[in-house]
Each structure stands twice: as structure tokens, then as C-alpha cells.
Protein backbone atom coordinates (compact mmCIF):
# COMPACT_ATOMS: atom_id res chain seq x y z
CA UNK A 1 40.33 21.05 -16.24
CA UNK A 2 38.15 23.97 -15.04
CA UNK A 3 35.77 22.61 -17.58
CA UNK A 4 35.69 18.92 -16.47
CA UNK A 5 35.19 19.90 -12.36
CA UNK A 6 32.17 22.14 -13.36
CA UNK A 7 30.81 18.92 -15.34
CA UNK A 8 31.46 16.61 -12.55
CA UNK A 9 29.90 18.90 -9.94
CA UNK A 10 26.57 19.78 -12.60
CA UNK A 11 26.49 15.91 -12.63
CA UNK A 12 26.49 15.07 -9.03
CA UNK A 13 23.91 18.04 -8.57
CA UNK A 14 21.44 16.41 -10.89
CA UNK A 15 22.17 12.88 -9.23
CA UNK A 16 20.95 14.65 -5.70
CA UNK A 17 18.05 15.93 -7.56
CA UNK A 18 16.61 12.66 -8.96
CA UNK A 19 17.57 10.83 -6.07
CA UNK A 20 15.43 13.73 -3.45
CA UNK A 21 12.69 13.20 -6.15
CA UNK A 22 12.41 9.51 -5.89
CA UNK A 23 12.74 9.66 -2.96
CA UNK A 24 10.09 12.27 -2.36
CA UNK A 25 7.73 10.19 -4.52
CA UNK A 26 8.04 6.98 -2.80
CA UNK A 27 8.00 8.13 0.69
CA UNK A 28 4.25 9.38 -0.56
CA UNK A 29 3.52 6.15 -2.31
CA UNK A 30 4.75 4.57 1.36
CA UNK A 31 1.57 6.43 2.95
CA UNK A 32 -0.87 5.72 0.36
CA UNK A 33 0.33 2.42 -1.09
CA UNK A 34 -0.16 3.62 -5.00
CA UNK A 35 2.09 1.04 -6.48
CA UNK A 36 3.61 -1.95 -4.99
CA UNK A 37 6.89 -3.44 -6.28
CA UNK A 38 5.83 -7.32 -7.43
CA UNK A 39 8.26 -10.18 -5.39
CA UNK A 40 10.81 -11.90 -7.19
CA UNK A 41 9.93 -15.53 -7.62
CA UNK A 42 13.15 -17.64 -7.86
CA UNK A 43 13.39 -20.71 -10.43
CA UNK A 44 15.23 -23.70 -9.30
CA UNK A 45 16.42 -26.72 -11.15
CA UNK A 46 14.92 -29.18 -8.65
CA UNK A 47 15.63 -33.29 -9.52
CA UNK A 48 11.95 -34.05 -10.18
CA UNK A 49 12.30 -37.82 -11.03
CA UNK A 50 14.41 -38.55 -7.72
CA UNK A 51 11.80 -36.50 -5.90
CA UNK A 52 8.56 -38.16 -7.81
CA UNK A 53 11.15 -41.72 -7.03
CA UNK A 54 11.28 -40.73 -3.32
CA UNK A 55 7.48 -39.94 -2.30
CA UNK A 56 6.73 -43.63 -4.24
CA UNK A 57 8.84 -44.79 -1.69
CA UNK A 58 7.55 -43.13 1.39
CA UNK A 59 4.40 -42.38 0.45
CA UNK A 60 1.85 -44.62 2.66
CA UNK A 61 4.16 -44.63 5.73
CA UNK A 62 1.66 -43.39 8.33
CA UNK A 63 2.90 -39.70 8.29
CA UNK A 64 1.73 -38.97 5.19
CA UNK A 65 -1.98 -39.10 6.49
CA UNK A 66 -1.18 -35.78 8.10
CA UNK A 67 -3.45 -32.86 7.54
CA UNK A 68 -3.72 -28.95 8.12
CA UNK A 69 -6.49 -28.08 10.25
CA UNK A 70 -8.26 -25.78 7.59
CA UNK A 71 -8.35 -25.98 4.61
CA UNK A 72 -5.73 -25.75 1.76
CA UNK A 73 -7.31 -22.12 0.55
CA UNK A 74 -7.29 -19.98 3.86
CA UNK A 75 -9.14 -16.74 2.79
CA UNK A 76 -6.29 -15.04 1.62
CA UNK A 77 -4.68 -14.78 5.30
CA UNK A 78 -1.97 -13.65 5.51
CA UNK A 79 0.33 -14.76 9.42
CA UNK A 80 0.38 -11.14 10.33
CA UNK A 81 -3.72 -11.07 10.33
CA UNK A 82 -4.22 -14.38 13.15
CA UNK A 83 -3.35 -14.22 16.99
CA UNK A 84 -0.62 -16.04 18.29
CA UNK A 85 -1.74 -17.65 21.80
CA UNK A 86 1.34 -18.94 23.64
CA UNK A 87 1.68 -20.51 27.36
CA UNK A 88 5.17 -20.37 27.36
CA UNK A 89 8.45 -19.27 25.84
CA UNK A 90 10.98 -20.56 22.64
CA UNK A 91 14.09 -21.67 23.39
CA UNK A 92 16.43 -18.95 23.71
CA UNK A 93 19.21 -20.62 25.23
CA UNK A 94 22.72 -19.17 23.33
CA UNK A 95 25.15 -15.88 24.09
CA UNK A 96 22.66 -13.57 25.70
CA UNK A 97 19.43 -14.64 25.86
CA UNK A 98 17.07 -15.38 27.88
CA UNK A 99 17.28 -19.20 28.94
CA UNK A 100 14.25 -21.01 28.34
CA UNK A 101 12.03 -22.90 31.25
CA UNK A 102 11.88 -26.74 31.12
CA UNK A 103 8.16 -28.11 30.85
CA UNK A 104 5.17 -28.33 28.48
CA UNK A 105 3.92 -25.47 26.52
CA UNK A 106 1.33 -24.98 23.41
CA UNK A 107 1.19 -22.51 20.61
CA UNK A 108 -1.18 -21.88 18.23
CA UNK A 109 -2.20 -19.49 15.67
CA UNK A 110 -6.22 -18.52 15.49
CA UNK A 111 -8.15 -16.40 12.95
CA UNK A 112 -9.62 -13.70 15.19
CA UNK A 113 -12.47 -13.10 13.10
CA UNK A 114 -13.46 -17.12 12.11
CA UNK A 115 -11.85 -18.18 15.92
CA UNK A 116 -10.75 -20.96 13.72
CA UNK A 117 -7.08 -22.58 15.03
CA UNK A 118 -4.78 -22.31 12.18
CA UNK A 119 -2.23 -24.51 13.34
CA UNK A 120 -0.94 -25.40 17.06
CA UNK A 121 1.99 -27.59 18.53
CA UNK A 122 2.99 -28.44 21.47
CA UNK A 123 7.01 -27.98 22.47
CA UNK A 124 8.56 -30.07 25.57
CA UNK A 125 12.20 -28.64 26.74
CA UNK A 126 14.48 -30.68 29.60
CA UNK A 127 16.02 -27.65 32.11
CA UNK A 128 18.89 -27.38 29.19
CA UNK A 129 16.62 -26.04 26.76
CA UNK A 130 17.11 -29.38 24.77
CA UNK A 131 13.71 -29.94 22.73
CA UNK A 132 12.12 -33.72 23.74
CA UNK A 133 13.83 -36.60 22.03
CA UNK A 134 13.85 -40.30 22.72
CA UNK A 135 16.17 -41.90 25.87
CA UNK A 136 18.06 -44.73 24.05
CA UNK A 137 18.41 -47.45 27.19
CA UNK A 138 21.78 -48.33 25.88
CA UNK A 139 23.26 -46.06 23.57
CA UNK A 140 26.28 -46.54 21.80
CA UNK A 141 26.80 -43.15 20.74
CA UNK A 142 26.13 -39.36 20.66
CA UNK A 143 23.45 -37.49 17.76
CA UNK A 144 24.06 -34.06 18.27
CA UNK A 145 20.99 -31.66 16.49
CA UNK A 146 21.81 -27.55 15.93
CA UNK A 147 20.22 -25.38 13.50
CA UNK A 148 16.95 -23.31 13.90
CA UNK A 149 13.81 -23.58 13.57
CA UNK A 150 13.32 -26.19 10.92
CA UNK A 151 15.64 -28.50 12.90
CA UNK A 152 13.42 -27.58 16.17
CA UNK A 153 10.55 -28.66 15.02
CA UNK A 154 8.20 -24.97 14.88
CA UNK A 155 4.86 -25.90 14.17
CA UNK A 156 5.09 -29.34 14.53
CA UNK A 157 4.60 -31.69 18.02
CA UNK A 158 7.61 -32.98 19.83
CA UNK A 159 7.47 -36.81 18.22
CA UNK A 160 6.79 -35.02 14.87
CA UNK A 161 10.31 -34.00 14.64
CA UNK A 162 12.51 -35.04 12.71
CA UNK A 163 15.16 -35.58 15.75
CA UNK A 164 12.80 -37.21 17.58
CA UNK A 165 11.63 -39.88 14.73
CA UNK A 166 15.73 -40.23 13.62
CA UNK A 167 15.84 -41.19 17.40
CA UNK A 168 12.91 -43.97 17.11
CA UNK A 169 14.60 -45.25 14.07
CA UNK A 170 18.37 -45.79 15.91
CA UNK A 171 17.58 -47.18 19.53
CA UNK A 172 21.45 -47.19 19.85
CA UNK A 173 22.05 -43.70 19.39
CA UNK A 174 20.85 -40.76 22.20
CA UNK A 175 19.43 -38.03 19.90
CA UNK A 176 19.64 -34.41 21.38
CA UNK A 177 17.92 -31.11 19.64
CA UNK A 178 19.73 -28.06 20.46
CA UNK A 179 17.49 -26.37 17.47
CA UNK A 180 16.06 -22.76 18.41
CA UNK A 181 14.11 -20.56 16.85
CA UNK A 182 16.20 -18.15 14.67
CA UNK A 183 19.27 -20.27 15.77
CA UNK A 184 22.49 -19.48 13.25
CA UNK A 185 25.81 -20.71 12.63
CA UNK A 186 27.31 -18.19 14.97
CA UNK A 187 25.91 -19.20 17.78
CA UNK A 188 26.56 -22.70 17.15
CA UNK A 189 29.93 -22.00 17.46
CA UNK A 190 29.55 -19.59 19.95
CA UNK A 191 27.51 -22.62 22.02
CA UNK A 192 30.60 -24.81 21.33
CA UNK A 193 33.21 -22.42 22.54
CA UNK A 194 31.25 -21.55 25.87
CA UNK A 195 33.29 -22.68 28.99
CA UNK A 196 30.64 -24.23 30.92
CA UNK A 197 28.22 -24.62 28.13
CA UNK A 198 25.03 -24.60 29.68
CA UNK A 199 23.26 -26.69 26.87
CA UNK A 200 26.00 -29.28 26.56
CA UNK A 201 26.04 -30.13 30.28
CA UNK A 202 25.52 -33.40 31.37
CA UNK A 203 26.30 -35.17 27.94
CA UNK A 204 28.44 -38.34 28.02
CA UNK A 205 31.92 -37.98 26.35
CA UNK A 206 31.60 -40.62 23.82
CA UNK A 207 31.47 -40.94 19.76
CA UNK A 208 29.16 -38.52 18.54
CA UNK A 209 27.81 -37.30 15.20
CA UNK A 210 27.22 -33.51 15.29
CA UNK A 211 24.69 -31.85 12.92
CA UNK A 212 24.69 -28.52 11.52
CA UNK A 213 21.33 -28.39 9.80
CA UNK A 214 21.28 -25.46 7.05
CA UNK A 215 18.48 -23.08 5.63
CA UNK A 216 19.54 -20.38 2.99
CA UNK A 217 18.13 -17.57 6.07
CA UNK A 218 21.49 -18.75 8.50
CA UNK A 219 23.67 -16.57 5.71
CA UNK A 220 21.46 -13.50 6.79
CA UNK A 221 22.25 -14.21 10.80
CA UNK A 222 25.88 -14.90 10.13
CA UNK A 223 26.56 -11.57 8.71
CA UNK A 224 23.83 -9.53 9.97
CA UNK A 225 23.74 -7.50 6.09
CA UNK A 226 21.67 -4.13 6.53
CA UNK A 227 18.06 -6.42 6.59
CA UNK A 228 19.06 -7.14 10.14
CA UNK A 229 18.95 -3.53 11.47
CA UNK A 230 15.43 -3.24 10.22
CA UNK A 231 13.10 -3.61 12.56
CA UNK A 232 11.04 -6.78 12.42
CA UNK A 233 14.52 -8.22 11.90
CA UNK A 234 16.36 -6.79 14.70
CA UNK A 235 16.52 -9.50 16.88
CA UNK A 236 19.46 -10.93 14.71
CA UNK A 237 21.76 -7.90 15.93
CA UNK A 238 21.92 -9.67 19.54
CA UNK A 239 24.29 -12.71 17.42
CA UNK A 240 27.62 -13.44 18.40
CA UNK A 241 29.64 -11.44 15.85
CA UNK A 242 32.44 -13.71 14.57
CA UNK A 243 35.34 -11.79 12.51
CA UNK A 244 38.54 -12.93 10.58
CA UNK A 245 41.69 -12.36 11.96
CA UNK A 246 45.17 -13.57 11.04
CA UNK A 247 43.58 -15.78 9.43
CA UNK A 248 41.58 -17.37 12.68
CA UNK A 249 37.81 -16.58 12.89
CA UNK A 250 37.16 -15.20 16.39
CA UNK A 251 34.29 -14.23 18.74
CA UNK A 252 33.98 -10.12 18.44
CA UNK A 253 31.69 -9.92 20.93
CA UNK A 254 27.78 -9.02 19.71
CA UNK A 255 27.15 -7.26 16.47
CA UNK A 256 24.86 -4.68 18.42
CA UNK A 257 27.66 -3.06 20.87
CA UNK A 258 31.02 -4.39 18.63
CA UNK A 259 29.90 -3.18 15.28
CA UNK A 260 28.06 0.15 15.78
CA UNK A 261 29.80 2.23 12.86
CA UNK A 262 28.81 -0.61 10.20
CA UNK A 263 25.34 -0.95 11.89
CA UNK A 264 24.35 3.19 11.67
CA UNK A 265 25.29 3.11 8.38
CA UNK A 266 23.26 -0.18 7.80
CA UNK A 267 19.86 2.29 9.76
CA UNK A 268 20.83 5.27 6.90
CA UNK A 269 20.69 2.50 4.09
CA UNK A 270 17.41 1.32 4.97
CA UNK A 271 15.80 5.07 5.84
CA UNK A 272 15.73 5.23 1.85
CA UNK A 273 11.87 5.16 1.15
CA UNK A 274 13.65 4.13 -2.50
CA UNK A 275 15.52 1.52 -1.49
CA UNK A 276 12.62 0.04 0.31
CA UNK A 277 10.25 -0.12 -1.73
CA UNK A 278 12.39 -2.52 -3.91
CA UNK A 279 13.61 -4.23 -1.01
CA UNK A 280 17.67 -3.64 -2.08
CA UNK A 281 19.49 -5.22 1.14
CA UNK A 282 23.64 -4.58 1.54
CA UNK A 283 25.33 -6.04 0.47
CA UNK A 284 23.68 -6.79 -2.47
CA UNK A 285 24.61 -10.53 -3.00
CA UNK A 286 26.76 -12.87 -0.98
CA UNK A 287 30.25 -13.71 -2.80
CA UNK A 288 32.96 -16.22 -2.09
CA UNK A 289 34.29 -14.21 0.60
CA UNK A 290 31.49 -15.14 2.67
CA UNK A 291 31.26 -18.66 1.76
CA UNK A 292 35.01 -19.17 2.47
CA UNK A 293 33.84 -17.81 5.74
CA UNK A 294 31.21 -19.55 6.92
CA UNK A 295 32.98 -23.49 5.90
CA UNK A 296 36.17 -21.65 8.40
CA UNK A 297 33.30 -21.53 10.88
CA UNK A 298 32.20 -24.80 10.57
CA UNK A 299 35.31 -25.94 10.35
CA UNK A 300 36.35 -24.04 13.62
CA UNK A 301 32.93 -25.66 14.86
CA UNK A 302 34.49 -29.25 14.02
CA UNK A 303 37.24 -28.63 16.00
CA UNK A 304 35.54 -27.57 19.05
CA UNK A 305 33.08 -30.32 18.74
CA UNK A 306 36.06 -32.76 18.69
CA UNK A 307 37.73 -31.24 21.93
CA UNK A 308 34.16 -31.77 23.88
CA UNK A 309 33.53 -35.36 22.43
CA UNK A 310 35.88 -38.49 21.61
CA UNK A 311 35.91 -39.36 18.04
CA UNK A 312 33.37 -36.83 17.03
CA UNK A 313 32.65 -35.56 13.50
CA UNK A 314 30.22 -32.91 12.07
CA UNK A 315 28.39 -32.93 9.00
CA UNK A 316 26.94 -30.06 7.43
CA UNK A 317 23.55 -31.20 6.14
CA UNK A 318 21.40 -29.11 3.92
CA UNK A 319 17.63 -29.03 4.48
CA UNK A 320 15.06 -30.30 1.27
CA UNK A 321 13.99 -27.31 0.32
CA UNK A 322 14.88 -24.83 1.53
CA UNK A 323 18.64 -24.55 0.55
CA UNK A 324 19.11 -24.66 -3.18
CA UNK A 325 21.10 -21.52 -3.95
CA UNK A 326 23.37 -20.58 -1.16
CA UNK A 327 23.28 -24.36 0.03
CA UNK A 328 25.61 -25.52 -3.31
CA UNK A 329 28.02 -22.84 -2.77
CA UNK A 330 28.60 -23.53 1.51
CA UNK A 331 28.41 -27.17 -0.03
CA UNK A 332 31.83 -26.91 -2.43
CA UNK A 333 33.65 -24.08 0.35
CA UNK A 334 32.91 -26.74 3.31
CA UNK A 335 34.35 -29.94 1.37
CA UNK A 336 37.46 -28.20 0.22
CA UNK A 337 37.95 -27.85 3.73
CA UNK A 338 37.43 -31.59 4.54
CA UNK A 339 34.07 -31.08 6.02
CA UNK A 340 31.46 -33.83 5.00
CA UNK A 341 28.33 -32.74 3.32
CA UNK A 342 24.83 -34.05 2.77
CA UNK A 343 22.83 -32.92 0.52
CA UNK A 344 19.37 -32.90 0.01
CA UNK A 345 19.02 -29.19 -1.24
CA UNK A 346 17.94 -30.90 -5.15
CA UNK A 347 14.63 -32.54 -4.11
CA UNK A 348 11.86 -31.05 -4.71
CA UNK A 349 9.71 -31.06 -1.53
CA UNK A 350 5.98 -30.10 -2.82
CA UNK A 351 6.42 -33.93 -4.65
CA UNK A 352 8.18 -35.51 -1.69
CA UNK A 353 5.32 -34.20 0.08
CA UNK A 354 2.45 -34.61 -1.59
CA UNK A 355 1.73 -31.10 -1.41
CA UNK A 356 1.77 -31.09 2.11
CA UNK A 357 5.83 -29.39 2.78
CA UNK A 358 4.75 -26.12 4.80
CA UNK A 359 2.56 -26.17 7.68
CA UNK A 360 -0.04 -23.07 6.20
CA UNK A 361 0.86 -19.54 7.33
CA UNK A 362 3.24 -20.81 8.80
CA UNK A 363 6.22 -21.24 6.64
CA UNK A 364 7.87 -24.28 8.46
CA UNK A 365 7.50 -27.80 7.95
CA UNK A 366 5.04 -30.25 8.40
CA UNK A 367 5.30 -33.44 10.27
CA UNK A 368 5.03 -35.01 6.35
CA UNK A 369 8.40 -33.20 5.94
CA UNK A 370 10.20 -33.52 8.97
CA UNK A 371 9.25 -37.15 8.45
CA UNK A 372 11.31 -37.51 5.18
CA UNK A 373 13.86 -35.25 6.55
CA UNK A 374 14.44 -38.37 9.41
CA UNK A 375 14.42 -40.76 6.75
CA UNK A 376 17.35 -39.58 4.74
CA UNK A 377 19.29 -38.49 7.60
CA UNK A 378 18.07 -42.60 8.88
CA UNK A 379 19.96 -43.85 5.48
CA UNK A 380 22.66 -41.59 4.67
CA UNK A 381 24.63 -41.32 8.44
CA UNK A 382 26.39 -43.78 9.61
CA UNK A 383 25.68 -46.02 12.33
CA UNK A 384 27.63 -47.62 15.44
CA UNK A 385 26.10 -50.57 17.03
């Protein structure tokens, strides 16, 4: 017994050892950048012929003559190396932030050195921090828009998104973008459940379609995993924090100031100069709790939207692109619950595209994309005349 202890103690001795050596070694590679740990680069089984089938189709609609303003190769540039010149602010419109002015703004992003703009846009909010959409002059029903910043439109000019051109294509329905930058499934919810709800004022109380538009990032700011204590990421610890309980999911207030224990530990995880360098987030993977989770949400979210609107429903729909993985298993949690589902998460958007998916440096996309996002959205909802 005596015998065993001893081993187990020698054991966890020479564990602390390695682990203060590696640690040791890579706070030093840290400073002087010796090695550098190469990204994973994920594989997905993308439907190439219905993609290839799909730009065919779309290919010489006018949209498609969009173009970057440089070109395709941009030095090696990386986003963090060009100047961001803004006249005015995001939307920021849910739980505690800031609420955004109405009015006209511009962003763009400019290589100091060349002077050369990168990319710019210009973003147009009513006083409810809705982005600009179309005013149907007799509309037969509601089009409700939340997600983030792919269903905003970042990068892109206010008819360039996708809301916007799904609003040109149904004259019948009034189209609203409640998209934010960074926006998440909590605070849809959290939007939904607000008693007044800012954003929601002044919409008519008639059939409505409401949107959840999904990104594989919106698992990240519903459960706020140790990545969002770091600091270029710490803006997600202002979310609503939702939690199960008797079997309800409930507002916990904000994961800042309601889950402080989990969050230190989160700040001791990610003080590992090991742990960083290979970029190890906790939990390690997401698992079936969390999907299970996140359809109760959007179920919850379905319910609410049904108290605010008259024969409403809600669809979860998955962006092209840029929701393969954690997109298919939301998909099957959120239709076991009787959610409906539309998926676009198989096509392969560099074909749909022409090569032209991502606005460059910018990571969001292009007017060529949002266009084919309005398109399927255009064919696959239904309509009420």
C-alpha cells in the first residue's frame, strides 16, 4: 500500500516537472517565436455537382460582375496589418449594449503603407437598430432576419444584403434585419423575451416568418468555452447566459457577473503558454449535451416568437458555407424537436461563387454570396400573397 502511494506521488512529481518544463520552454518560444504550431485545415464533404449545378444557374445574374477592389493576391496582408476608418458605430442593440444611432455610416479597411482601400461598405440603421431593408407598400406578412454578422451584411452595402435583395424579390412581404455584429443565439432569445423589446417595437402583429441564420462561431457565443475569456475574444462574456433548469432553459443573467467561478478557471486554462501555443480551448469538443441545448433554445425562441406574432413560425437556416460540421448536428437536435430546418451547409461556396465567397481580409461575404444566399431563401420559404 505504502509502496503504491510512494509510486503515485513519484508519478505526479514527474508530471509537475514536465509540465513546468514545457511550460518553461514555450513561454520562451512565446517571446522569440522559434516554432509555430501549423493550423488545422478541416476537410469537408461538400456536394460539388449541386454546387457546380447551382452557379450554372445563377451565374450571369448581374451580381456576379462583382469585384474586390485589389487584387485577388494582396501582399500577404494579413486584417490585423490595415486601418480600419469608421464614421460611426455597429449595431449593438441586445442585453447590455450600447444602442446603436440611426443614420448613414461608412467603413473601410486601408493598407497604411500602399493607402490602398481594401474593402469599404456603407451600413444604414432606422432608430431600432434595424439594418435598411425594402418598405413593401402592401405587405401581407412579416420576414423576421437574426443572426450576426453574415446575416447583417459586414462588408457588404445595404442593397447587397441578402435581406434586402430577399425583400426586392417578395414585394408582399416587409423584410426586417435584426443581424449584429457578433450577434448569437442567446441574445436572440434574450431579444425575444425583453418586455418592451426595443428592436421589435413598432412591428405589425401579423403572420410572420422568423429567421435564425446560423454560422458554426454562434456555438462559441452560446457557451462562452474558455476562448471567450481570452482577450481579443472577450467581448462574448457580456452574452446573456442562458442555463438549464428543471428542465426549462432560463436567462442567468450575463456570463461575466453570473458565472465568475467557471470564468477564473477558464483565465488559469488559457495562462498555459502550453496550451496556447496549440490553441487547446475547453471544453475540448462540443457533444450532444450542447446540441440538445441549443434546439431547447430555439425552440424556447419559437415560442416567444409565436406569443409576439399571430401565426408565426421560425426556421433555423444554416448559412452556405460556413456551417458544415456543427450545422448537421443543431440540424438533427432542432427537427426532433419539431423545428423546421434549411439547409444549405453542403454547397460548396468557392463554386457557387465563382471564387468570389469572402470579401478579402475580411472573412465575410461578398455581395456574390449574399446574393445566392437571397436566392435560396427566395425558393425554399414559403410565401403568402
Amino acid at each position: 500500500m505504502t509502496k503504491n502511494l510512494l509510486a503515485i506521488l513519484f508519478g505526479f512529481f514527474i508530471s509537475a516537472l514536465l509540465f513546468a518544463a514545457a511550460e518553461s520552454f514555450f513561454r520562451i518560444n512565446a517571446t522569440f517565436n522559434f516554432f509555430s504550431y501549423p493550423k488545422r485545415v478541416a476537410f469537408f464533404d461538400f456536394d460539388q455537382v449541386a454546387s457546380k449545378k447551382l452557379f450554372l444557374k445563377l451565374k450571369d445574374s448581374p451580381a456576379y460582375q462583382w469585384e474586390p477592389l485589389g487584387p485577388s493576391d494582396i501582399g500577404g496582408l494579413q486584417r490585423s496589418d490595415l486601418d480600419l476608418v469608421e464614421d460611426g458605430f455597429f449595431p449593438c442593440c441586445i442585453g447590455r449594449r450600447e444602442p446603436v444611432k440611426s443614420g448613414t455610416f461608412h467603413s473601410s479597411l486601408i493598407d497604411p503603407r500602399t493607402k490602398r482601400v481594401v474593402s469599404r461598405a456603407r451600413y444604414t440603421f432606422d432608430e431600432f437598430g434595424r439594418r435598411l431593408t425594402p418598405t413593401s407598400s402592401d405587405p401581407a406578412y412579416n420576414l423576421l432576419f437574426f443572426g450576426g454578422s453574415f446575416t447583417m451584411g459586414q462588408a457588404v452595402d445595404d442593397e447587397e444584403t441578402a435581406p434586402y435583395r430577399l425583400g426586392l424579390m417578395r414585394p408582399r412581404a416587409q423584410v426586417y434585419n435584426f443581424g449584429v455584429a457578433g450577434g448569437s443565439a442567446n441574445e436572440f432569445l434574450y431579444e425575444l423575451e425583453m418586455d418592451p423589446s426595443p428592436r421589435l417595437a413598432g412591428i405589425p402583429n401579423r403572420k410572420s416568418l422568423v429567421l435564425y441564420v446560423f454560422i458554426e462561431s454562434h456555438y462559441d457565443r452560446l457557451f462562452c468555452p474558455s476562448l471567450c475569456v481570452r482577450q481579443e475574444h472577450n467581448w462574448v462574456i457580456n452574452k446573456p447566459y442562458y442555463v438549464r433548469s428543471g428542465g426549462e432553459i432560463i436567462f442567468n443573467g450575463f456570463f461575466d457577473t453570473n458565472r465568475k467561478f467557471q470564468n477564473g478557471v477558464y483565465r488559469l486554462f488559457n495562462a498555459s503558454a502550453l496550451f496556447g501555443f496549440f490553441d487547446i480551448v475547453w471544453p475540448l469538443f462540443y457533444t450532444e449535451w450542447h446540441h440538445e441545448f441549443f434546439a431547447d433554445l430555439l425552440l424556447k425562441a419559437k415560442v416567444k416568437s409565436q406569443q409576439r406574432f399571430v401565426d408565426s413560425d421560425l426556421y433555423l437556416v444554416l448559412f452556405p458555407g460556413a456551417s458544415h460540421t456543427l450545422g448537421k448536428k443543431l440540424k438533427s437536435a432542432s427537427e426532433a424537436k419539431g423545428i423546421k430546418v434549411l439547409d444549405y451547409s453542403e454547397l460548396m461556396m468557392n463554386i457557387v461563387t465563382g471564387g468570389k465567397f469572402e470579401v478579402p481580409l475580411e472573412q465575410h461575404p461578398t455581395p456574390v454570396a449574399q446574393y445566392v444566399f437571397s436566392y435560396l431563401l427566395n425558393r425554399d420559404l414559403p410565401t403568402y400573397e
